[in-house]
Protein backbone atom coordinates (compact mmCIF):
# COMPACT_ATOMS: atom_id res chain seq x y z
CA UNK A 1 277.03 3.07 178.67
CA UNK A 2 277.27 6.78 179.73
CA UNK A 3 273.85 8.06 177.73
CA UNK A 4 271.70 6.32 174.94
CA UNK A 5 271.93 7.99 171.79
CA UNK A 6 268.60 9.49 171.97
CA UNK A 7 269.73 10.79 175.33
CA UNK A 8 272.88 12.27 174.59
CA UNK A 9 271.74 13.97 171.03
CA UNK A 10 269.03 15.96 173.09
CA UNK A 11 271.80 16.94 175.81
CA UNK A 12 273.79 18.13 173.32
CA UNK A 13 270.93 20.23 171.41
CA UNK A 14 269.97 21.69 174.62
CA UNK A 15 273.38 22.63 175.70
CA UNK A 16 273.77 24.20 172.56
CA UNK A 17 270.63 26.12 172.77
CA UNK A 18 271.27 27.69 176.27
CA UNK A 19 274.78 28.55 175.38
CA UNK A 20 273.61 30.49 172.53
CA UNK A 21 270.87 32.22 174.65
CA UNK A 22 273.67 32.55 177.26
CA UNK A 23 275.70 34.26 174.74
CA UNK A 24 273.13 36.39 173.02
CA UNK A 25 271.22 37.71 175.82
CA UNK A 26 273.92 38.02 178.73
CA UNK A 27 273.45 41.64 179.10
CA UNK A 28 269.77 41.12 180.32
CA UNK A 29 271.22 39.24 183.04
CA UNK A 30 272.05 40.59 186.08
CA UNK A 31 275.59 41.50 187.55
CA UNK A 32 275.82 38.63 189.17
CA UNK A 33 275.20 36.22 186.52
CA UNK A 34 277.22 38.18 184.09
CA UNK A 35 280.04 35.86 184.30
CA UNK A 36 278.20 33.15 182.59
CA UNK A 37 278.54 34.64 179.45
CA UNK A 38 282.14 33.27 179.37
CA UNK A 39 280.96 29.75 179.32
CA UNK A 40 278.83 30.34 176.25
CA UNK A 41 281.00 29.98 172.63
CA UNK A 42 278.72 32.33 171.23
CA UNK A 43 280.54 35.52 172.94
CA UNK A 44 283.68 34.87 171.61
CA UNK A 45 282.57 34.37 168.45
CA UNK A 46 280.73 37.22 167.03
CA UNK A 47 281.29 37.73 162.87
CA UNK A 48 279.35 41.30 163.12
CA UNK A 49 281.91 42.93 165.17
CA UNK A 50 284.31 42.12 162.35
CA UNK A 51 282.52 42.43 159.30
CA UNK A 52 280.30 45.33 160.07
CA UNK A 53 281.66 47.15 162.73
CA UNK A 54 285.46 46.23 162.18
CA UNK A 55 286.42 45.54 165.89
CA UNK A 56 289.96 43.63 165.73
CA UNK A 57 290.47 44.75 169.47
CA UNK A 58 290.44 41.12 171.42
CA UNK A 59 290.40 38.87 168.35
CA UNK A 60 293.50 37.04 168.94
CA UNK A 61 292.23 36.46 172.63
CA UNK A 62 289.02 35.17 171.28
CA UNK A 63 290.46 32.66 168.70
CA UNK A 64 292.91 31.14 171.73
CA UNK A 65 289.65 30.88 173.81
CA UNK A 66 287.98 28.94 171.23
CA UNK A 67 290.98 27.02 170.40
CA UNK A 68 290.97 25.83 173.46
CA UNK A 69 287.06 25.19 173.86
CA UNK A 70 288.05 22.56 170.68
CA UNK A 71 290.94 20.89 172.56
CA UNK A 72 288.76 20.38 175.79
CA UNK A 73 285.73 18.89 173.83
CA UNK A 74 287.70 16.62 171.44
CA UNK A 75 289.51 15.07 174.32
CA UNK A 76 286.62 14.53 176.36
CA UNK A 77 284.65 13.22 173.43
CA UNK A 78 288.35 10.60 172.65
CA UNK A 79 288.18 9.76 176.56
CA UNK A 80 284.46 8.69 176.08
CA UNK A 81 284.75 6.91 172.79
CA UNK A 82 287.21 4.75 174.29
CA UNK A 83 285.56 4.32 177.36
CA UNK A 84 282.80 2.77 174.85
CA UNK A 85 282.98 -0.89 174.10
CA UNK A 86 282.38 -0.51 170.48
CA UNK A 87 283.37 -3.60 168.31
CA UNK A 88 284.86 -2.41 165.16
């Protein structure tokens, strides 16, 4: 078994946490960990640039990014169900 569900639920709450501080406070970092801030979802998805401020500038980029982020994940998470000996 990869994790135990325990396990793998806090994993996955943590990851999301530091992705979202990754995301939110990137600009504190320094220059050279400024590039993180392309690993976290949370910069490419930002609903105040488009409701408040109406920024369309990079949208479509932004959507294909995520798109992409949901193709990766649900194939990994396919590959690791199956790797699972679950009896149905």
């Amino acid at each position: 078994m990869f994790l135990s569900s325990r396990k793998s639920l806090a994993l996955a709450f943590g990851l999301i946490i530091f992705y979202y501080i990754i995301g939110m406070f990137y600009k504190n970092f320094g220059e050279s960990l400024e590039g993180l801030k392309f690993l976290s979802i949370s910069y490419y998805f930002e609903p105040s640039n488009l409701l408040v401020n109406h920024i369309w500038e990079g949208v479509l980029s932004n959507i294909l990014v995520l798109l992409g982020y949901s193709i990766i994940l649900t194939l990994i998470s396919v590959y690791i169900f199956n790797k699972r000996d679950i009896p149905v």
